[in-house]
Protein backbone atom coordinates (compact mmCIF):
# COMPACT_ATOMS: atom_id res chain seq x y z
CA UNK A 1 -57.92 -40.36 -11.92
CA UNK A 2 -60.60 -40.39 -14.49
CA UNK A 3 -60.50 -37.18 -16.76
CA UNK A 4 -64.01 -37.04 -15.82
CA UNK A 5 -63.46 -36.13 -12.08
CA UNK A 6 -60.75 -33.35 -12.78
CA UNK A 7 -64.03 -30.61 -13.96
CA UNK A 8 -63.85 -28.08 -16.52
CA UNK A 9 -60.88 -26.40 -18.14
CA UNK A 10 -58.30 -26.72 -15.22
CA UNK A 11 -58.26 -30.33 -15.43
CA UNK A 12 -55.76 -30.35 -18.10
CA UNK A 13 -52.73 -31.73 -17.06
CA UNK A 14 -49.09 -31.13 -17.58
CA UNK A 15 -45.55 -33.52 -16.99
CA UNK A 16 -45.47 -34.29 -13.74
CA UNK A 17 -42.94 -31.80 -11.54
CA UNK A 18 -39.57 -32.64 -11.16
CA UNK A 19 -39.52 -33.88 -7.30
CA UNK A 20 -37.60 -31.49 -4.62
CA UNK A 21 -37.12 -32.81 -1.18
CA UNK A 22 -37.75 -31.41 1.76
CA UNK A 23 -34.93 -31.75 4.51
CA UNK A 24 -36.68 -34.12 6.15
CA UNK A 25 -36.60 -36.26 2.69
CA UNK A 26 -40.32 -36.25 1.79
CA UNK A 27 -41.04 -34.50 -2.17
CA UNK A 28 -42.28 -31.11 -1.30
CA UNK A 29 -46.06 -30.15 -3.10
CA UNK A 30 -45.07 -26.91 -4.44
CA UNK A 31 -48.70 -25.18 -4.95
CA UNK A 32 -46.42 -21.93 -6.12
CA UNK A 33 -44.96 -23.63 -9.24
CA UNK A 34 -48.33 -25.54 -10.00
CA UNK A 35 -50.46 -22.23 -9.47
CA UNK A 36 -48.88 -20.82 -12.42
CA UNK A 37 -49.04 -23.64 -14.70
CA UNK A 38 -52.80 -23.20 -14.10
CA UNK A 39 -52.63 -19.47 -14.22
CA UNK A 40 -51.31 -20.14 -17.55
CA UNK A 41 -53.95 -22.15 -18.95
CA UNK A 42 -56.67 -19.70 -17.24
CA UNK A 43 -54.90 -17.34 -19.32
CA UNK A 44 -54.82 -18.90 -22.71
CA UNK A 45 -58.66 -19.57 -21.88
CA UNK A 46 -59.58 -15.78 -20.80
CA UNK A 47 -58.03 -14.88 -24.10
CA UNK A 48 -59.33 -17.41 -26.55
CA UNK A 49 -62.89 -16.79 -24.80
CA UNK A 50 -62.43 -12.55 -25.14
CA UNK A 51 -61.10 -13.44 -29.20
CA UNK A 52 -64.76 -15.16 -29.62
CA UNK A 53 -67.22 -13.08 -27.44
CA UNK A 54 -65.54 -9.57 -27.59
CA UNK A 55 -65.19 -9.35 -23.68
CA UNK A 56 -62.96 -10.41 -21.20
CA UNK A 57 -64.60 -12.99 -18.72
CA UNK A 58 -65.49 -10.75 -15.67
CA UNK A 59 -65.32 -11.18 -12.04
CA UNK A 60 -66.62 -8.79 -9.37
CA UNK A 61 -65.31 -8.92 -5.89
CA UNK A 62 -67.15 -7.14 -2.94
CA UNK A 63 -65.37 -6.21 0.27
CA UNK A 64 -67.55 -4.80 2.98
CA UNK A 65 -64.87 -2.85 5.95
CA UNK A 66 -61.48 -2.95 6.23
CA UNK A 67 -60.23 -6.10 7.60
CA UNK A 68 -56.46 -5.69 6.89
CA UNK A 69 -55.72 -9.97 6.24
CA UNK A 70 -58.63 -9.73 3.95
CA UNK A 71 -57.58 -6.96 2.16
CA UNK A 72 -54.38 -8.34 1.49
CA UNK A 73 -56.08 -11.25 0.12
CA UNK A 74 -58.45 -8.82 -2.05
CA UNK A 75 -55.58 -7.35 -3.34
CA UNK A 76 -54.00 -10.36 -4.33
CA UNK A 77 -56.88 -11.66 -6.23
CA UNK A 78 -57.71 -8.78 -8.07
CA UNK A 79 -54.18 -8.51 -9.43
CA UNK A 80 -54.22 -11.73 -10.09
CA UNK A 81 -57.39 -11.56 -11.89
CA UNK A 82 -55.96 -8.74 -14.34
CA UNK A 83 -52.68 -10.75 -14.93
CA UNK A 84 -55.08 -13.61 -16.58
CA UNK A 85 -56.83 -11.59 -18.55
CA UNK A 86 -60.21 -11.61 -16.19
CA UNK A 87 -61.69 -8.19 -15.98
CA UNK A 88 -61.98 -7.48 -12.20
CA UNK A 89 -64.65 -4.50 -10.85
CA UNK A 90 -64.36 -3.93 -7.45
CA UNK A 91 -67.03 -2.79 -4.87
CA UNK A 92 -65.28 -2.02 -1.68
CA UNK A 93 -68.04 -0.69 0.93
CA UNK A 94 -67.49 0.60 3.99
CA UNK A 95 -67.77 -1.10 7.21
CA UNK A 96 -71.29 0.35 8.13
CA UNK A 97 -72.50 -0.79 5.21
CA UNK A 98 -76.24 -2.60 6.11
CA UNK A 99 -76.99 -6.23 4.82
CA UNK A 100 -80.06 -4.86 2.62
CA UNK A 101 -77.21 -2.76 0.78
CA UNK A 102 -75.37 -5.71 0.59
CA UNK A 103 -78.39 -8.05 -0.86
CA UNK A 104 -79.23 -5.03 -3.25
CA UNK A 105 -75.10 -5.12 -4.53
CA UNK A 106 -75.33 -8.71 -5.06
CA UNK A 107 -78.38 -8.62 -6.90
CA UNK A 108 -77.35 -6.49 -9.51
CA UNK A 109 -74.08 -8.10 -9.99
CA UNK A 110 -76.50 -11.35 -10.32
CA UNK A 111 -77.72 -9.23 -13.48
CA UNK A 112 -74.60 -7.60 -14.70
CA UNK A 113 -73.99 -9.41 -18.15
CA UNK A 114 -70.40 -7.95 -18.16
CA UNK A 115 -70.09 -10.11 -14.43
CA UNK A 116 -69.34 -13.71 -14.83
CA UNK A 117 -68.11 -14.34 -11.12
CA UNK A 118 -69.15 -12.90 -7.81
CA UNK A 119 -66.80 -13.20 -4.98
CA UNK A 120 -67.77 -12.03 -2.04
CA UNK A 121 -64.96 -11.63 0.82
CA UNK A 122 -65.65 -12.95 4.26
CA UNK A 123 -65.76 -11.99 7.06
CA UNK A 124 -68.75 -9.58 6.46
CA UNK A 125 -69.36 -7.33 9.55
CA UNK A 126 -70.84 -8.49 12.78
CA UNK A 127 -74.71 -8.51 12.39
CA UNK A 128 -74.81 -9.09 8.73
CA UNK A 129 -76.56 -12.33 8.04
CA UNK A 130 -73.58 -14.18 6.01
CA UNK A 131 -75.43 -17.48 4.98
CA UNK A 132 -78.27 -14.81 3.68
CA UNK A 133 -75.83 -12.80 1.31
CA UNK A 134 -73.91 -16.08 0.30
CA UNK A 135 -77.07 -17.86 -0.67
CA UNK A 136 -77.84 -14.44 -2.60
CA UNK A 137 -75.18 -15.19 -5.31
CA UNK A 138 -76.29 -16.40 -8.43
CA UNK A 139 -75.30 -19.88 -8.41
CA UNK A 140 -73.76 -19.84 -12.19
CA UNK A 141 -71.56 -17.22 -10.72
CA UNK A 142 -70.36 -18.79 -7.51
CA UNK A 143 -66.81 -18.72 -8.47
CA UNK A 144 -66.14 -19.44 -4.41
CA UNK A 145 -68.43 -23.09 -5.10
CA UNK A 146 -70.08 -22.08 -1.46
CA UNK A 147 -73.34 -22.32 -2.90
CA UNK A 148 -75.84 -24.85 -1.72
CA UNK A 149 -76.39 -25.37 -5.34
CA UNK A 150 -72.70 -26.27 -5.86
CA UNK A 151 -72.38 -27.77 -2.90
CA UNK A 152 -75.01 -29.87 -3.41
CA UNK A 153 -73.94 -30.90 -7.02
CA UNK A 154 -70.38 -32.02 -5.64
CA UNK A 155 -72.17 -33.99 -3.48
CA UNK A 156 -74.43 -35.74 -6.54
CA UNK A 157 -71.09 -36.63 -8.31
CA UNK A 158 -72.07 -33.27 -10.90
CA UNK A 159 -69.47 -30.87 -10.01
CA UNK A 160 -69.73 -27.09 -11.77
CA UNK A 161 -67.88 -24.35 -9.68
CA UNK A 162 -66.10 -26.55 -6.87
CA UNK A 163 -64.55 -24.70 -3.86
CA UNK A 164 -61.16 -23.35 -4.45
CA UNK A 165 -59.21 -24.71 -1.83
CA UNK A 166 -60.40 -28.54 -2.04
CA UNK A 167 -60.26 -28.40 -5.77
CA UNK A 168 -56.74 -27.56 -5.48
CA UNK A 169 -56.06 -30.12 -3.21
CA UNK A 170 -57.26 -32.52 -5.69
CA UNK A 171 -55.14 -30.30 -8.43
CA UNK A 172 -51.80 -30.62 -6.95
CA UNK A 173 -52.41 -34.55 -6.10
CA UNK A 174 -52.97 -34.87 -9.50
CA UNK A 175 -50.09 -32.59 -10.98
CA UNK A 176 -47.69 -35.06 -8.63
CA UNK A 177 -48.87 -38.52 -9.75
CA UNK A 178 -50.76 -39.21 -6.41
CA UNK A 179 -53.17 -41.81 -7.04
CA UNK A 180 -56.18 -41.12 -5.39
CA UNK A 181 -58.45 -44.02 -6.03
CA UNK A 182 -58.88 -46.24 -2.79
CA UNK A 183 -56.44 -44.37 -0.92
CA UNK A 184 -57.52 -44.41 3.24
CA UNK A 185 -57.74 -40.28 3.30
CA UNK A 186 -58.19 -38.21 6.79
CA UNK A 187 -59.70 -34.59 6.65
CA UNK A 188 -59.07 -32.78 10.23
CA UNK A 189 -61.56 -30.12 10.25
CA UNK A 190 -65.18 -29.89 9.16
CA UNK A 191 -66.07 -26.15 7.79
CA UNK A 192 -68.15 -25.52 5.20
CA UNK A 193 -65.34 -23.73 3.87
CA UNK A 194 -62.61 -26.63 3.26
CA UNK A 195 -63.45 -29.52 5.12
CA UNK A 196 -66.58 -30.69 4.23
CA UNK A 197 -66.42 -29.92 0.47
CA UNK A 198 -62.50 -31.40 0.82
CA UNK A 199 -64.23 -35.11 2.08
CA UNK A 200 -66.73 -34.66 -1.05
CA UNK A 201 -63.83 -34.19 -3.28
CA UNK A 202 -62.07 -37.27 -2.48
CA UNK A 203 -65.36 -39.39 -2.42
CA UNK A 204 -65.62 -38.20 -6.27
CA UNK A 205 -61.87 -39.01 -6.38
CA UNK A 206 -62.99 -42.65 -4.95
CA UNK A 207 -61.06 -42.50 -1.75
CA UNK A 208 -61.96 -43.86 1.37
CA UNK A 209 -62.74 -40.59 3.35
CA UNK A 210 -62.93 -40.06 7.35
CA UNK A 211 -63.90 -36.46 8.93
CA UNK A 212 -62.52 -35.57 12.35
CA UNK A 213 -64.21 -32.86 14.07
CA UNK A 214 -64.97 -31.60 17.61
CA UNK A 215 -66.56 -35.22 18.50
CA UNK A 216 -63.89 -36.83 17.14
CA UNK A 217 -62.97 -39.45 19.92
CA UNK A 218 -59.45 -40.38 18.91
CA UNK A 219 -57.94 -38.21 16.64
CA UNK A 220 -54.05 -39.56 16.81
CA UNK A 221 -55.61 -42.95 15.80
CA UNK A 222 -57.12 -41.41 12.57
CA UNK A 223 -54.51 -39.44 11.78
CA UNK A 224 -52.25 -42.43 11.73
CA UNK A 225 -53.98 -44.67 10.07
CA UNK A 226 -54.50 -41.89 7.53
CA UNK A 227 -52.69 -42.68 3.69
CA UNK A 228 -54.00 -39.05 2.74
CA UNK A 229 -53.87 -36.19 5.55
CA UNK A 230 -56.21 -32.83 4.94
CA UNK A 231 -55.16 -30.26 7.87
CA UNK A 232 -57.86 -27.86 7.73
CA UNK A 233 -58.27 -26.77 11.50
CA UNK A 234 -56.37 -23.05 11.71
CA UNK A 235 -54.16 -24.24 14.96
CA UNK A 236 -50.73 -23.74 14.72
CA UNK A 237 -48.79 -27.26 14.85
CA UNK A 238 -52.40 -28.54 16.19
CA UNK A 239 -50.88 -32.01 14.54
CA UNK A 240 -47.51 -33.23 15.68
CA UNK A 241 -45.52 -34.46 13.20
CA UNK A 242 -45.21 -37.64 14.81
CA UNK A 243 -48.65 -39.04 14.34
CA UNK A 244 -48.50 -38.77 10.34
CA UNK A 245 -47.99 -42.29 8.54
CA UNK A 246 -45.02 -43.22 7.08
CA UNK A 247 -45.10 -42.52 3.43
CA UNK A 248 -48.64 -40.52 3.93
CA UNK A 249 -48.82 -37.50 1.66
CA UNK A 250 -49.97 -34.34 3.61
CA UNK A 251 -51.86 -31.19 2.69
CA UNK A 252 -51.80 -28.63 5.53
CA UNK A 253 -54.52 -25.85 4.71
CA UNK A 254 -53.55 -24.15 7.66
CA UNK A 255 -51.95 -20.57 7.74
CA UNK A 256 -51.61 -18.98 10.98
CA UNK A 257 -49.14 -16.64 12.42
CA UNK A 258 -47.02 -17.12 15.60
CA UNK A 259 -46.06 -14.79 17.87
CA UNK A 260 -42.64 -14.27 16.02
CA UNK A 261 -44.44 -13.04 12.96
CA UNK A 262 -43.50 -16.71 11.19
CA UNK A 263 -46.26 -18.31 9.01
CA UNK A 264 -47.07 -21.82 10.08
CA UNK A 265 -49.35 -24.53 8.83
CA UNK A 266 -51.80 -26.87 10.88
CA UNK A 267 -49.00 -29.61 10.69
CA UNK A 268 -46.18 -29.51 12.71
CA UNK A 269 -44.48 -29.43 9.49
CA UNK A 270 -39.83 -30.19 10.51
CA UNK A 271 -41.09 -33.70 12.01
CA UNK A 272 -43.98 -34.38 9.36
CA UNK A 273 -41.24 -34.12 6.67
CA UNK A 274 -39.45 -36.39 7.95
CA UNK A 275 -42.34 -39.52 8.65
CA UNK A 276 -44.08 -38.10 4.96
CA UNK A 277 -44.04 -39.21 1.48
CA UNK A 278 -45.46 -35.73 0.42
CA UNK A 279 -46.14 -32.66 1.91
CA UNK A 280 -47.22 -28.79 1.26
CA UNK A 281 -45.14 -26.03 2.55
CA UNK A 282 -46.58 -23.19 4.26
CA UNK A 283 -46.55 -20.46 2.69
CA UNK A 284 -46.14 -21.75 -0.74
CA UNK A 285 -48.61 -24.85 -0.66
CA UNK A 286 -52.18 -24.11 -0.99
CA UNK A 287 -52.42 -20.78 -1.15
CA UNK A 288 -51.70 -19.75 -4.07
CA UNK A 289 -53.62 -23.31 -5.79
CA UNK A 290 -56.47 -21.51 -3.97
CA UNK A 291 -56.05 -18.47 -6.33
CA UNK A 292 -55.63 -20.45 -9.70
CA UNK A 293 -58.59 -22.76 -9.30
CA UNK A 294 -60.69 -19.24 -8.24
CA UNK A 295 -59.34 -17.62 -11.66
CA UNK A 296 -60.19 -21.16 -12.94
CA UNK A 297 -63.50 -20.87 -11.92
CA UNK A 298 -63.81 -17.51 -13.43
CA UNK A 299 -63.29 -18.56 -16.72
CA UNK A 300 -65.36 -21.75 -15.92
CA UNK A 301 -68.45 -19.56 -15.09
CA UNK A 302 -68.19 -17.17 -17.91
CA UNK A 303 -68.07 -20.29 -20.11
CA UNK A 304 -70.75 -21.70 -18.95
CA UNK A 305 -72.86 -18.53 -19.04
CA UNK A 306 -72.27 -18.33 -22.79
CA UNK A 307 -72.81 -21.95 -23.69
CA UNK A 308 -69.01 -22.14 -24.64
CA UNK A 309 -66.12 -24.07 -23.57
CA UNK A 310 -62.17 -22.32 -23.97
């Protein structure tokens, strides 16, 4: 792909991984071992931008209750954070907490000079308004890419902050030598979250891009047919491994926890192997890309804030 598509800083990048098979024979995506290539280069950026501004590149991350899978994740990205040389300030607020105290947080944090990023945590408790408080972010420090304003200049073929999880998709394709351009490419799952910024991600990639959704008629056919597969549904095994295309490369976003305690993806992921060219393991796929393109972003944002690139 054209340098041009790959963004800021994080599209740098590196020899391509040695492959690893899976059992089944397809080359396992290993988001674990790319993450911290890209935590890397975050890291030589958070430093060379602190050596010319005097400050670490901040990011502020607002929890509201105690949601235990959240705070895990909270955790995770603060430390994180800290490891790259982002300064992280944390506003954890209890579960009571009303949306105009909410609003008032993110305001300030809009005006905090030392805060480059705002990342707010969802879910937010039940009868706070969570469109209202994510539209409340400033834009320029929409490290999450949620924004309308990002959104919308993904869309336009402009991207700033993109969302994490789609922009590592397009990361790790790139990291293995998976040409994108005119590849047939199926995202299963339409959320504001992942699959509708995923499909705008592989239009600026120059796929050919199909959405399945609730009205999707026949969704074996399009998975099938599909040279690129985006699982992004949060069903355990929701795809059978049998309907993937030979030779297809596969990116389950799915984590979900069976009964057993076991993490699965969206992809029932023994038989998938087996039909795939390429696939993500779960845990150990997108997950942690999710992290490093957020810490990219981080750096990204502070950048652009001060007019500089690192």
């Amino acid at each position: 792909m054209s340098p041009a598509n790959t963004g800021s800083g994080a599209g740098t990048t590196l020899s391509a991984p040695a492959a690893v098979r899976t059992a089944g024979g397809a080359v396992l995506l290993d988001g674990k071992m790319v993450a911290a290539r890209v935590r890397a280069a975050v890291a030589a950026r958070a430093a060379a931008f602190a050596a010319r501004h005097g400050r670490r590149p901040g990011l502020a991350v607002v929890q509201v209750g105690h949601d235990a899978a959240s705070g895990v994740y909270v955790r995770n990205k603060r430390k994180s954070s800290l490891e790259a040389g982002i300064e992280s300030f944390a506003h954890d607020l209890p579960a009571d907490t009303g949306e105009a105290q909410i609003l008032a947080l993110v305001h300030a944090l809009n005006h905090d000079q030392r805060v480059d990023g705002i990342l707010v945590q969802l879910p937010l408790p039940a009868g706070v308004d969570t469109h209202r408080v994510m539209d409340a972010v400033d834009p320029a420090k929409d490290v999450d890419g949620f924004h309308p304003v990002n959104t919308g200049l993904l869309a336009q073929k402009r991207p700033r902050l993109r969302p994490c999880t789609p922009f590592g998709v397009i990361r790790l394709a790139q990291e293995y030598g998976i040409a994108l351009v005119g590849l047939r490419a199926t995202v299963v799952g339409a959320s504001n979250i992942v699959g509708r910024p995923m499909a705008l991600e592989l239009l600026l990639a120059r796929a050919t891009v199909t959405v399945c959704h609730t009205g999707t008629r026949d969704l074996r056919a399009e998975v099938e047919r599909a040279e690129l597969l985006v699982a992004a549904v949060g069903r355990a095994g929701f795809i059978p491994g049998d309907w993937i295309r030979p030779g297809a490369a596969v990116f389950d976003v799915g984590i979900n926890r069976t009964a057993s305690g076991k993490l699965v993806g969206d992809v029932e992921y023994a038989r998938a192997a087996e039909r795939a060219g390429w696939i993500t393991p779960v845990p150990g796929g997108l997950g942690p890309m999710t992290i490093a393109m957020l810490l990219s972003n981080a750096v990204d944002a502070a950048c652009l804030r001060m007019g500089t690139r690192a």
